[in-house]
Protein backbone atom coordinates (compact mmCIF):
# COMPACT_ATOMS: atom_id res chain seq x y z
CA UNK A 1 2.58 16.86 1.19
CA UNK A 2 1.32 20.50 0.38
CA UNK A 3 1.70 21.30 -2.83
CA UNK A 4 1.48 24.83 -3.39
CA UNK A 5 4.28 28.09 -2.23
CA UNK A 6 2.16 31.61 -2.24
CA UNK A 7 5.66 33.05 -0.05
CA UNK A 8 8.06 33.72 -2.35
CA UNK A 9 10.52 35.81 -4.42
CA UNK A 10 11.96 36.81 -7.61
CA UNK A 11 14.54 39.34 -9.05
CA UNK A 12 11.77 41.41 -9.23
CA UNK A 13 12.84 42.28 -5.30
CA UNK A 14 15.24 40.50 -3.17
CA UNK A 15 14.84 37.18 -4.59
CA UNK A 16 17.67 35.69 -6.99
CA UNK A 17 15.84 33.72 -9.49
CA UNK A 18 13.91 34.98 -12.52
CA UNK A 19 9.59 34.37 -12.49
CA UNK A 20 10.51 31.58 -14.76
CA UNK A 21 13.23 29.72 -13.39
CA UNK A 22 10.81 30.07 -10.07
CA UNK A 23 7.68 28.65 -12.57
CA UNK A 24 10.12 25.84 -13.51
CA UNK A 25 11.27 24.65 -10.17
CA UNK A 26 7.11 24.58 -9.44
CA UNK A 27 6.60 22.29 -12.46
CA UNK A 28 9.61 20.21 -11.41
CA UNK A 29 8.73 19.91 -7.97
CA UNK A 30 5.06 18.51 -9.20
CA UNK A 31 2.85 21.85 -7.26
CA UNK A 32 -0.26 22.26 -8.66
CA UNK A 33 -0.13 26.43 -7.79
CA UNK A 34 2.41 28.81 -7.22
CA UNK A 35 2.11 32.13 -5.89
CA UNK A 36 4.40 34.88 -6.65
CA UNK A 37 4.73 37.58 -3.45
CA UNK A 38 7.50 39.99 -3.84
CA UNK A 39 8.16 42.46 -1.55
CA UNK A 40 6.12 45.90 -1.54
CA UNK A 41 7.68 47.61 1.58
CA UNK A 42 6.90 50.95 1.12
CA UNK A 43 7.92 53.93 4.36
CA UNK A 44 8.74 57.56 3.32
CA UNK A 45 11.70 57.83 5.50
CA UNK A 46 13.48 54.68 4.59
CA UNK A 47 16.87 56.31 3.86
CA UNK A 48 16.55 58.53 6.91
CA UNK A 49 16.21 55.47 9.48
CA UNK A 50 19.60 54.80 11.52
CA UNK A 51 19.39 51.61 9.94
CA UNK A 52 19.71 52.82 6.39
CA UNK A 53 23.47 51.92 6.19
CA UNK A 54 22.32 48.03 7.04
CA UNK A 55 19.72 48.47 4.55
CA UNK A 56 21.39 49.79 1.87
CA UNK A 57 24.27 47.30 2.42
CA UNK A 58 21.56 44.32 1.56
CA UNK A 59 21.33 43.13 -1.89
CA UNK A 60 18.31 44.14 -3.57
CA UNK A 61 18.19 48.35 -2.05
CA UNK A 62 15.76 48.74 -4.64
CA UNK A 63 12.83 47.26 -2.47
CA UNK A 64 13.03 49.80 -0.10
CA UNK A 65 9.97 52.81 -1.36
CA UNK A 66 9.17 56.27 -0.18
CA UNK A 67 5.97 56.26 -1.85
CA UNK A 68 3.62 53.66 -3.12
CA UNK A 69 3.81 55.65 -6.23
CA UNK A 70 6.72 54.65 -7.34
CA UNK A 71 5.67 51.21 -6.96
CA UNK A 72 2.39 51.35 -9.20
CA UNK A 73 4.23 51.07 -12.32
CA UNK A 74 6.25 48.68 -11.78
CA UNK A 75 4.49 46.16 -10.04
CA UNK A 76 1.60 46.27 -12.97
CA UNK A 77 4.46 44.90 -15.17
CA UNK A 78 5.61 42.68 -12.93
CA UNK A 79 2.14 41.34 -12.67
CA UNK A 80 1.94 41.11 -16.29
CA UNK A 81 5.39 39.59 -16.92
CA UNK A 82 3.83 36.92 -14.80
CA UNK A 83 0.69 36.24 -16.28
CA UNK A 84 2.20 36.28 -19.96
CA UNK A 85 5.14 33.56 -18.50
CA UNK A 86 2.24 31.64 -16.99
CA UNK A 87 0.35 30.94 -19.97
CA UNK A 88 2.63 28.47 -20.88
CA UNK A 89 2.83 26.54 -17.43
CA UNK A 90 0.40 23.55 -16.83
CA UNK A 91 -0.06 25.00 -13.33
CA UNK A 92 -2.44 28.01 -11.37
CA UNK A 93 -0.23 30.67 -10.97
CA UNK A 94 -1.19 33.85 -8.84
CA UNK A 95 0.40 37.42 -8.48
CA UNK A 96 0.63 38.79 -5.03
CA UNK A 97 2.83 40.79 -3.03
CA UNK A 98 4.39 40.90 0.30
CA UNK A 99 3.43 44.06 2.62
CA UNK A 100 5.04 45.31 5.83
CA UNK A 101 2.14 47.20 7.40
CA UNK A 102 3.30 50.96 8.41
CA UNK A 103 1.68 52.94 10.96
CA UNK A 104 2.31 56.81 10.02
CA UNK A 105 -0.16 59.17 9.20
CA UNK A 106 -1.09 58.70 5.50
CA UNK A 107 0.40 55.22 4.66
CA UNK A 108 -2.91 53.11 5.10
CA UNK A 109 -4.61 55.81 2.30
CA UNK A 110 -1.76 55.58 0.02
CA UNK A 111 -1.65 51.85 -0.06
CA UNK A 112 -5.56 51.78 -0.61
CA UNK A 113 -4.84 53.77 -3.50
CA UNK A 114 -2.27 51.26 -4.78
CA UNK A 115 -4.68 48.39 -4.29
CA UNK A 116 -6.96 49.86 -6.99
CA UNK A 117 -4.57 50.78 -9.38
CA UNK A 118 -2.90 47.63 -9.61
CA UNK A 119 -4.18 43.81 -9.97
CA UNK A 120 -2.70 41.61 -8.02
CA UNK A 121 -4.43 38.49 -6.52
CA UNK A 122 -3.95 38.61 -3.25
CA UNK A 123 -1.79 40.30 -0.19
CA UNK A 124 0.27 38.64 2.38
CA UNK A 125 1.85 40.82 5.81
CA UNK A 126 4.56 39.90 7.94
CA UNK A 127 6.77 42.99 9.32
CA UNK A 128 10.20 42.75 9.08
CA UNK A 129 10.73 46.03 10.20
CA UNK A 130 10.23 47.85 13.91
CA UNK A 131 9.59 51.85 14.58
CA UNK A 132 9.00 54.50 17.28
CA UNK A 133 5.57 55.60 18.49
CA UNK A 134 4.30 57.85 15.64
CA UNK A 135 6.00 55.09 13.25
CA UNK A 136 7.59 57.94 11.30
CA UNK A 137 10.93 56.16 12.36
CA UNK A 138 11.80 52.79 11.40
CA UNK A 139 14.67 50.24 12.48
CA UNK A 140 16.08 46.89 12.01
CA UNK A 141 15.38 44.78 14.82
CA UNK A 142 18.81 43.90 15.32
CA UNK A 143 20.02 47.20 15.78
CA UNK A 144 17.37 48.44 18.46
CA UNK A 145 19.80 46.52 20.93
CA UNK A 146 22.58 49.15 20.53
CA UNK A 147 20.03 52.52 20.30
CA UNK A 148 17.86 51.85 22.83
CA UNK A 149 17.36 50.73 26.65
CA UNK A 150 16.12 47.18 27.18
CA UNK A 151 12.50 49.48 28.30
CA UNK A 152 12.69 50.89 25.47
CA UNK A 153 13.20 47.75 23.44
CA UNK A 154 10.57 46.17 25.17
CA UNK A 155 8.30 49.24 24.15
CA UNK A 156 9.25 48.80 20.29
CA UNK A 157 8.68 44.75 20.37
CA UNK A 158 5.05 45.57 22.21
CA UNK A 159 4.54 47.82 19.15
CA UNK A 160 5.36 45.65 16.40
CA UNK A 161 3.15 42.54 17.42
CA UNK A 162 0.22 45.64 18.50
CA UNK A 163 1.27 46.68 14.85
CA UNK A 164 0.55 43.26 13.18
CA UNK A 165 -2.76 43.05 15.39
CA UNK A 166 -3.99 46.30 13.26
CA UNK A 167 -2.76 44.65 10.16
CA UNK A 168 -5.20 41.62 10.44
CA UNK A 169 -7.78 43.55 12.00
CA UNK A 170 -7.62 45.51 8.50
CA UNK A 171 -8.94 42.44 6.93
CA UNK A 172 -6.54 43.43 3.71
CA UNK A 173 -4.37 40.72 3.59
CA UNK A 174 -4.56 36.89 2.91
CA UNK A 175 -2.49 35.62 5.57
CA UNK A 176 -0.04 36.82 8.05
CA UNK A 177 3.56 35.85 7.31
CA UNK A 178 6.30 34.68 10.34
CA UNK A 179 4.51 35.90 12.62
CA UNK A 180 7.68 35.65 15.55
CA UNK A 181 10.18 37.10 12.94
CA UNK A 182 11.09 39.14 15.60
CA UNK A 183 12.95 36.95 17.23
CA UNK A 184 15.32 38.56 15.30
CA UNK A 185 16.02 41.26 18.25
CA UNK A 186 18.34 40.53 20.66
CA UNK A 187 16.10 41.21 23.52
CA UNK A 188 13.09 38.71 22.16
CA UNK A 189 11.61 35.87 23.99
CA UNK A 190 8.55 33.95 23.68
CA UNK A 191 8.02 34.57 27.54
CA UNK A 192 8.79 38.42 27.53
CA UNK A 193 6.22 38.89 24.87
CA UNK A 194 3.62 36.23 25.82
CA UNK A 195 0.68 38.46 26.02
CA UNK A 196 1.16 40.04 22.93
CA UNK A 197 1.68 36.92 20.74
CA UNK A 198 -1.46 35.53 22.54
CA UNK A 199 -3.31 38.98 21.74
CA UNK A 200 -2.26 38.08 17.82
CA UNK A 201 -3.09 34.43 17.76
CA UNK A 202 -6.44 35.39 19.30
CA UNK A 203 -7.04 37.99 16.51
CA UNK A 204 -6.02 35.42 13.83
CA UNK A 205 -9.17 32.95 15.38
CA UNK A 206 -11.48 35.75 15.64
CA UNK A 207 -11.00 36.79 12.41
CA UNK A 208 -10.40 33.26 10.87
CA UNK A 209 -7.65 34.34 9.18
CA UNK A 210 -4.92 31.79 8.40
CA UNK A 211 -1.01 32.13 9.78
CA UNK A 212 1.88 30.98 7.63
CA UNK A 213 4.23 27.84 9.47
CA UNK A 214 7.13 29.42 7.44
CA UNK A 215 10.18 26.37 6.43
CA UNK A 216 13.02 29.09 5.81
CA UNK A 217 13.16 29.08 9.64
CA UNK A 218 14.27 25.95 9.96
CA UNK A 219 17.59 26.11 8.33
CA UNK A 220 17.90 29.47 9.73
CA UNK A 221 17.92 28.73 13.69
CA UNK A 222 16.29 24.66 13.71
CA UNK A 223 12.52 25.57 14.11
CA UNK A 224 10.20 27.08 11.51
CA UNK A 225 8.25 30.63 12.00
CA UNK A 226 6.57 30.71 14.14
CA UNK A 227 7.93 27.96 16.77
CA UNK A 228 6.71 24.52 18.07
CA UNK A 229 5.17 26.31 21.06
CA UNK A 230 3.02 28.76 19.19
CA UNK A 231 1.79 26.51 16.31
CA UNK A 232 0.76 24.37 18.96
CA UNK A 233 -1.49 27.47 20.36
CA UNK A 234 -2.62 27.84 16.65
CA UNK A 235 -3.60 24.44 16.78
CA UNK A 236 -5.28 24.94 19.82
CA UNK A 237 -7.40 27.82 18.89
CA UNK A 238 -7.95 26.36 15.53
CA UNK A 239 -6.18 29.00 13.00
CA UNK A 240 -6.37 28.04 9.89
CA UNK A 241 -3.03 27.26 8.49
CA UNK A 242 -0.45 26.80 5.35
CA UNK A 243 3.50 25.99 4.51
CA UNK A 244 5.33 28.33 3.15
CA UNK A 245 8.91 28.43 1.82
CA UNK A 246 9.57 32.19 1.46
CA UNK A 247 12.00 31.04 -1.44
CA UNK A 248 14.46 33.77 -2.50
CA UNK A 249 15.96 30.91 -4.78
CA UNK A 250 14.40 28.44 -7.18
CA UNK A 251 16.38 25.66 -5.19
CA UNK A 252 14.58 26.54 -1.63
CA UNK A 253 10.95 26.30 -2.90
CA UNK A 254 9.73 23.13 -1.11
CA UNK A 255 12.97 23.14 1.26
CA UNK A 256 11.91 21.27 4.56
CA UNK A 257 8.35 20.75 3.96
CA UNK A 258 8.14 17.75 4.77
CA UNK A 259 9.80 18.79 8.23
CA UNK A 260 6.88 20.87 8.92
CA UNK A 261 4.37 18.53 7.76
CA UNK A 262 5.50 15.91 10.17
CA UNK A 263 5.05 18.71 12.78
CA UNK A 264 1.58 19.13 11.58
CA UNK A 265 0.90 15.67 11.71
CA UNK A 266 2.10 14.64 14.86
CA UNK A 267 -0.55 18.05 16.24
CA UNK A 268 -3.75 16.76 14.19
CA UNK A 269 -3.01 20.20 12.85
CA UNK A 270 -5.73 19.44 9.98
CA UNK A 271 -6.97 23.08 9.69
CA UNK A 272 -5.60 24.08 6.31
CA UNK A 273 -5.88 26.72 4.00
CA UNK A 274 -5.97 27.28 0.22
CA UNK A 275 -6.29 30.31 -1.69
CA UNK A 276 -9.26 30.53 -3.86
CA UNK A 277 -9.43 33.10 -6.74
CA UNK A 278 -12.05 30.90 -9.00
């Protein structure tokens, strides 16, 4: 059994458990690293998308940025909050951070900028969010259904998983998160978007760059992230590969693991990856 989470959450963004109630369900659970990722989704016209109500109605409004800026600060003491809690653990303990990748003019610069001001350990990507052409406008994907025709829909999907092509092709980030969390939108199938998931999982080989089988899915809808169908395609083209829990509670780290691993089994899915910061 895997024993390591680099996908997960704390207070710090839309998790609810502290760094070191999340440290202590790591010790209790017997992982030998833990990887703290919050959320650094940064887009300057968050409160201007026609989604903002649904945003602002979530829990934790304070992840949503206009700037990387405003994010500098705080994530430096995040980082160290982290490290100081971690001295006392008998574990490897990283700092890292969640990014949905924007496309506007300006964002790649600014979060270059943010990379050297701030030490983190790694980067992880996985967008949870969809926008128009010149991504200046961003959207849920559930509410695309009631904006937009399904051509248009179909337009804004293509975009996304073009979107998280770029991302890996930027060679910035660790791994790529639930990789068909848009499945999300009303209008998504594995068949409708075939090419474009293909496109990605070729990327991923080319690049060797592992993809997340994300556990949250399964209590969420009865298959993990990414689906049987496409980690067997991963399998197939060799990708290298990881669990993760994307705990937002100290309870869920480790949920269904060993659901996934018996997936992984059953493939010969033996390609795994570690993160190595020696």
């Amino acid at each position: 059994m895997q024993k390591f989470t680099y996908h997960c959450h704390t207070t710090f963004s839309d998790g609810k458990s502290s760094i070191k109630e999340m440290l202590d369900r790591a010790v209790e659970l017997g992982f030998t690293e833990i990887g703290i990722s919050d959320h650094l989704s940064v887009h300057k016209n968050f409160m201007q998308s026609p989604s903002w109500p649904r945003f602002s109605e979530y829990h934790a409004p304070h992840i949503y940025r206009q700037e990387f800026k405003s994010a500098i600060s705080d994530f430096q003491r995040h980082a160290e909050n982290i490290r100081l809690l971690a001295a006392n653990y008998p574990i490897k303990v990283y700092v890292g951070a969640e990014v949905d990748y924007m496309i506007y003019d300006g964002w790649l610069e600014e979060f270059m900028e943010f990379r050297q001001e701030v030490d983190l350990d790694y980067y992880i990507t996985g967008n949870h969010y969809v926008f128009n052409s010149n991504g200046e406008t961003l959207y849920h994907p559930r509410d695309i259904a009631v904006l937009f025709s399904q051509e248009e829909q179909e337009v804004i999907i293509r975009r996304h998983f073009n979107t998280l092509v770029t991302a890996v092709k930027s060679g910035l980030f660790e791994f790529l998160a639930h990789l068909d969390f848009m499945r999300k939108a009303e209008i998504y199938s594995l068949e409708r978007f075939a090419s474009e998931i293909d496109e990605l999982l070729q990327t991923l080989a080319a690049r060797n760059m592992p993809a997340e089988i994300n556990s949250k899915g399964i209590s969420k809808s009865g298959e993990p992230y990414p689906t049987l169908e496409i980690i067997k395609k991963m399998r197939n083209l060799n990708i290298p590969t990881l669990i993760s829990d994307d705990a937002h509670k100290a309870e869920n780290m480790g949920k269904d693991y060993d659901k996934v691993e018996k997936i992984l089994q059953e493939l010969n899915y033996t390609n795994r990856w570690k993160l190595n910061r020696e």
